[in-house]
Protein backbone atom coordinates (compact mmCIF):
# COMPACT_ATOMS: atom_id res chain seq x y z
CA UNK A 1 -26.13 -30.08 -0.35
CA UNK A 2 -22.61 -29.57 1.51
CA UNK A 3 -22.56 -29.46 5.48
CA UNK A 4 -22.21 -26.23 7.06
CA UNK A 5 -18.87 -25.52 9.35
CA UNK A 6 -19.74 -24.82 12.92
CA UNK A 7 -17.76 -21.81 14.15
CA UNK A 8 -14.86 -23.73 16.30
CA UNK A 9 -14.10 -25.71 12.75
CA UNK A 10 -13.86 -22.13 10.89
CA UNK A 11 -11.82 -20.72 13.88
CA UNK A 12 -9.03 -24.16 14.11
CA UNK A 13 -9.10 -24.00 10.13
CA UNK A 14 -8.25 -20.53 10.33
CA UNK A 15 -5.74 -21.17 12.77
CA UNK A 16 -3.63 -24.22 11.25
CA UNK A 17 -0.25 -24.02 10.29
CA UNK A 18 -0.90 -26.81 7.48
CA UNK A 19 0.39 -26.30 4.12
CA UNK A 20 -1.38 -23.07 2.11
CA UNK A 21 -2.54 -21.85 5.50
CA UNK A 22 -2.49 -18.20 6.26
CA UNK A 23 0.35 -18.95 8.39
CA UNK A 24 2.44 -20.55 5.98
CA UNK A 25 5.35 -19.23 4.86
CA UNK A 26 6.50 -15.91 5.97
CA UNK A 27 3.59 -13.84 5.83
CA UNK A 28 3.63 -10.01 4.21
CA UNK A 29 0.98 -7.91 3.18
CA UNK A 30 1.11 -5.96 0.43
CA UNK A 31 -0.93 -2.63 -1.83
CA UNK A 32 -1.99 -3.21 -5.07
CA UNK A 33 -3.41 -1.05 -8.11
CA UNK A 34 -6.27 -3.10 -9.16
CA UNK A 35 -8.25 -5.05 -7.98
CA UNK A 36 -8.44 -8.87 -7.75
CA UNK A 37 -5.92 -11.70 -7.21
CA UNK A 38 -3.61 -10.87 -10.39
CA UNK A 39 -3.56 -6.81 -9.95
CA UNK A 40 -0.72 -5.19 -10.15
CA UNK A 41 1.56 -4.28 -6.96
CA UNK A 42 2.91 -1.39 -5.50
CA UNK A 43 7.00 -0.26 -6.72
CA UNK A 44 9.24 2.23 -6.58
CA UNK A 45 9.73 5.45 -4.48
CA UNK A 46 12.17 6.73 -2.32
CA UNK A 47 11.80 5.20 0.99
CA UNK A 48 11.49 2.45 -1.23
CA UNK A 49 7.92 0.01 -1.00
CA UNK A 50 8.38 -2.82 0.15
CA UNK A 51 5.55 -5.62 1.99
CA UNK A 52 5.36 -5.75 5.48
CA UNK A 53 5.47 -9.03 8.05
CA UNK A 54 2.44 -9.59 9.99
CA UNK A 55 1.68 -12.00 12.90
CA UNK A 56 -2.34 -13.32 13.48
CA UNK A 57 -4.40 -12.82 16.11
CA UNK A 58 -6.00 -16.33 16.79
CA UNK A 59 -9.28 -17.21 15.40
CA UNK A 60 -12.72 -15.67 16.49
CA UNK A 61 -16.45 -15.50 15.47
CA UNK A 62 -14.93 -17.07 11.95
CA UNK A 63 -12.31 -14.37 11.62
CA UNK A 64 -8.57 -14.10 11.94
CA UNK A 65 -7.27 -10.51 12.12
CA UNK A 66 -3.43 -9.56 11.76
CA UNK A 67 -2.21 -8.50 15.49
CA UNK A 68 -0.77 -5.16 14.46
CA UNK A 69 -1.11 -2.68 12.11
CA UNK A 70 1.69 -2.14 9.25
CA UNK A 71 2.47 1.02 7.40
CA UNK A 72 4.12 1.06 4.11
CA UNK A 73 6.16 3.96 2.51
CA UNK A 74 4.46 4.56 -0.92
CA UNK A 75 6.00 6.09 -4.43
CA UNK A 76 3.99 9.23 -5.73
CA UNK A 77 1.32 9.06 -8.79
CA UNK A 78 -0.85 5.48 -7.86
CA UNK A 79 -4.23 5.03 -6.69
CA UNK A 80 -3.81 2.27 -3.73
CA UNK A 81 -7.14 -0.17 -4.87
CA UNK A 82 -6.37 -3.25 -2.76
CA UNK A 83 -4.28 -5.01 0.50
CA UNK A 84 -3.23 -8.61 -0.19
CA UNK A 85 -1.53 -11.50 1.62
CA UNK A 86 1.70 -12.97 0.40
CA UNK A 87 3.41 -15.69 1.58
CA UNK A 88 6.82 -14.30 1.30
CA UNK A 89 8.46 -10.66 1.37
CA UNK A 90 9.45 -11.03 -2.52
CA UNK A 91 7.31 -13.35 -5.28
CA UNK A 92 5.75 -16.33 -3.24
CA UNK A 93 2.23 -16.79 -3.91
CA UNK A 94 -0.96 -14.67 -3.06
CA UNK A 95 -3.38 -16.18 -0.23
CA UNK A 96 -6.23 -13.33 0.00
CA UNK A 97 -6.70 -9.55 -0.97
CA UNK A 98 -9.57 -7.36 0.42
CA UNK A 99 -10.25 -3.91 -1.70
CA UNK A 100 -9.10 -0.59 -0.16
CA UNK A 101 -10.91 0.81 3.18
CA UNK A 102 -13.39 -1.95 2.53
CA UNK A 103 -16.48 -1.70 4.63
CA UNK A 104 -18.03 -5.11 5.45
CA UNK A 105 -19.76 -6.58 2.70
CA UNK A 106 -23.79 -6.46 2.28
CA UNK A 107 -26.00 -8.75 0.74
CA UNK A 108 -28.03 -7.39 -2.91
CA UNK A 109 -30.32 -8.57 -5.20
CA UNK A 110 -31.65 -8.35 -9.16
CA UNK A 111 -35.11 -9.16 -9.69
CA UNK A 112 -37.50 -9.09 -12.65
CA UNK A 113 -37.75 -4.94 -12.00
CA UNK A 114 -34.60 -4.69 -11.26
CA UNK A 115 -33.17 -5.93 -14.99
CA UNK A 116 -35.89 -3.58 -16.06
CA UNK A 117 -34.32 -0.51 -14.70
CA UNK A 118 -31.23 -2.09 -14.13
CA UNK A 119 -31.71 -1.60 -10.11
CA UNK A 120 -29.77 -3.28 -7.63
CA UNK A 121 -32.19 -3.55 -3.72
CA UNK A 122 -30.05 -3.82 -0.40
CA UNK A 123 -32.16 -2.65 2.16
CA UNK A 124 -30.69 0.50 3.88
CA UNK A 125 -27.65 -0.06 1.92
CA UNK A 126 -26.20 3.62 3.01
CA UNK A 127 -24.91 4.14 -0.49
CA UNK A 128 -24.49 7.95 -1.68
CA UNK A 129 -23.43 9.00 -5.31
CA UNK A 130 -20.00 8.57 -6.64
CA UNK A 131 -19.44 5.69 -4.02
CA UNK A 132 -16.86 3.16 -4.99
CA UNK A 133 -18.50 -0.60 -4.82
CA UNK A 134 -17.27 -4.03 -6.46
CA UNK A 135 -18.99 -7.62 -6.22
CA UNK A 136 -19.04 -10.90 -4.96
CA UNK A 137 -20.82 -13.79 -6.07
CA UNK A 138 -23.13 -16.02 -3.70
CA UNK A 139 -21.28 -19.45 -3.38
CA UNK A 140 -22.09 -21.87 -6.28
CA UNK A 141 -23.76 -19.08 -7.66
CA UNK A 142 -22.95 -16.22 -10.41
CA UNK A 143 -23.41 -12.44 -10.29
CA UNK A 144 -26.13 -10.83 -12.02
CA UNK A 145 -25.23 -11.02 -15.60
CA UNK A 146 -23.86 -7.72 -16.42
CA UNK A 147 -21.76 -7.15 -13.19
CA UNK A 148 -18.30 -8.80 -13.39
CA UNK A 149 -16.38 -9.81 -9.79
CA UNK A 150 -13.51 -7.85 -9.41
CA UNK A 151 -14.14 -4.60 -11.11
CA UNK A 152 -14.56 -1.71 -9.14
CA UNK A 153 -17.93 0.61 -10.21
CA UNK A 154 -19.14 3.81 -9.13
CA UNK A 155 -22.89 4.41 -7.79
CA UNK A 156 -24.65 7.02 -9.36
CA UNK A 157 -27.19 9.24 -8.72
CA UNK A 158 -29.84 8.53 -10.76
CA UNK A 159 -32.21 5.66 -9.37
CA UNK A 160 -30.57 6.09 -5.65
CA UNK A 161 -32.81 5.63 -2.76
CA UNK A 162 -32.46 4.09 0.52
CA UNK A 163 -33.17 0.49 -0.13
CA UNK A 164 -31.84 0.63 -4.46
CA UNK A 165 -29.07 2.04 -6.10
CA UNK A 166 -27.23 1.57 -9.53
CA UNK A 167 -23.92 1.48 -10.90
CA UNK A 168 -21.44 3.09 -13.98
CA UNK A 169 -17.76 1.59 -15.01
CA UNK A 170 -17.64 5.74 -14.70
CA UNK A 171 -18.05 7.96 -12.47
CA UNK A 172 -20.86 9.90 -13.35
CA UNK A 173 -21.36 7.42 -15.84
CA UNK A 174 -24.33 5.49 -17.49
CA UNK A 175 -25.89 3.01 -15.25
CA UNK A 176 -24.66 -0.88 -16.61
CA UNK A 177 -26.72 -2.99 -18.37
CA UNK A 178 -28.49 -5.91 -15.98
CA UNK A 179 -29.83 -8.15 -18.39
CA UNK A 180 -30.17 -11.04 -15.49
CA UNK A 181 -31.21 -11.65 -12.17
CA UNK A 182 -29.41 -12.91 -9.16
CA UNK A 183 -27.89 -11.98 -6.43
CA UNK A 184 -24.61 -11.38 -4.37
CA UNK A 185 -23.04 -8.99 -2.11
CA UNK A 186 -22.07 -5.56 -2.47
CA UNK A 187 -18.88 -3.82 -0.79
CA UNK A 188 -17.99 -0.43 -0.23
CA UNK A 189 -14.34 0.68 -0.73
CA UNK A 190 -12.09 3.81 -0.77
CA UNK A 191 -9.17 3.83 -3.20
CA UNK A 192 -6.28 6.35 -2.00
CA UNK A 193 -4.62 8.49 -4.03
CA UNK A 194 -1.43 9.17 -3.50
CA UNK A 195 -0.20 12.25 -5.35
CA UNK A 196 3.64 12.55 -3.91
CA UNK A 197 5.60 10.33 -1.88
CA UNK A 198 3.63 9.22 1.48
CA UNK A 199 3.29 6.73 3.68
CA UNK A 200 -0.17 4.22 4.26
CA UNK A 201 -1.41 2.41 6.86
CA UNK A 202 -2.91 -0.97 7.02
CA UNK A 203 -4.80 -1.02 10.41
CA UNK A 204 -6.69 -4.24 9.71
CA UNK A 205 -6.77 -7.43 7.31
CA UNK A 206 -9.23 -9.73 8.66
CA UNK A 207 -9.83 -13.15 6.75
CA UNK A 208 -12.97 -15.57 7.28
CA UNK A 209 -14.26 -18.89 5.73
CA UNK A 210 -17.84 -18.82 3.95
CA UNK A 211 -20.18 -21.73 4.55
C-alpha cells in the first residue's frame, strides 16, 4: 500500500516550478478533436487558431485553476472534443487535457448484474439519453472490460434510470458489451460544434493530483 498525500503536499506539488511542472515552460492551452493525450489539435481559419498563455491561480483543496479565462478564434467544420495544456505556444510537450464542458467526474460500478445487462450503477448519476460520457480507470486498477479510457460514448435510452444507465460507440446505438466487472468514474462532456468560423471560450482548466 502507497501513503496517501495530505492536501498541503497536493497543493505545494501543484504549485512547484520544478521540471515537468504545470508551470514549466511557457504554458498554452489548447482545443483538440479527439479525445486523449495524442488527439488531434485545432488548425486553420481565418483569424487564424492559435493556443493561448495562461497564468495559475495557486493551489487549493488539491486543485490549481488557470487565473483567467482564454478564448480562441476557431476554423469552421470541427467538433471541439477536448482543452489541453502545452508547455509551449508551438510543439512542446502535452502536460494534461480535460474533455469538452466536462462536468466533474462521478464514481460507477459493474457488478455480476451489471455484465448481465451490461448496466453501469452511479447513484443519482443525472444522466439523460444521448448524453456524451467517457471513462477513467480507478488507480492501479482497469475499466470494466469492454469500456476503453479515452473514447467518448453516448448514453442511451434503453436501461436508463436514476441510479443505472448504459452506453453505445453511437448515438442511438446498441448498448456495449460488459463482459467484466469493475469499476471507475464516469464524466459528462459537451463537444461543440462549430459549423462556420467562431470564436470559444475556455473559462476554466482546473488540474488535481489523485491519491
Amino acid at each position: 500500500m502507497s501513503a496517501i498525500l495530505t492536501t498541503a503536499t497536493k497543493n505545494a506539488c501543484l504549485d512547484s516550478s520544478a521540471p515537468g511542472s504545470l508551470s514549466q515552460g511557457t504554458p498554452h492551452l489548447g482545443l483538440h478533436t479527439a479525445l486523449g493525450i495524442s488527439g488531434a489539435e485545432v488548425s486553420g481559419g481565418t483569424p487564424a487558431y492559435a493556443r493561448k498563455p495562461v497564468a495559475w491561480n495557486a493551489a487549493a483543496s488539491e486543485l490549481r485553476d488557470i487565473a483567467a479565462s482564454v478564448t480562441f478564434d476557431v476554423p469552421a467544420s470541427i467538433t471541439i472534443m477536448a482543452v489541453s495544456l502545452h508547455d509551449a505556444l508551438t510543439g512542446g510537450t502535452r502536460r494534461a487535457w480535460m474533455p469538452a464542458g466536462s462536468s466533474a467526474p462521478r464514481a460507477f460500478s459493474v457488478d455480476a448484474a451489471g455484465v448481465t445487462n451490461n448496466d453501469l450503477f452511479s447513484p443519482a448519476h443525472g444522466l439523460a439519453a444521448d448524453n456524451r460520457v467517457c471513462f477513467w480507470p480507478t488507480i492501479g486498477a482497469g475499466l470494466p472490460t469492454g469500456l476503453s479510457e479515452d473514447t467518448g460514448y453516448w448514453v442511451i435510452a434503453t436501461g436508463l434510470t436514476a441510479d443505472a444507465f448504459r452506453v453505445a460507440t453511437s448515438q442511438g446505438g446498441s448498448a456495449v458489451d460488459i463482459t467484466g466487472i469493475g469499476d471507475g468514474a464516469v464524466q459528462k462532456f459537451t463537444p461543440v460544434v462549430i459549423a462556420a468560423q467562431d470564436t470559444y471560450q475556455v473559462t476554466s482548466f482546473s488540474v488535481g493530483l489523485p491519491g
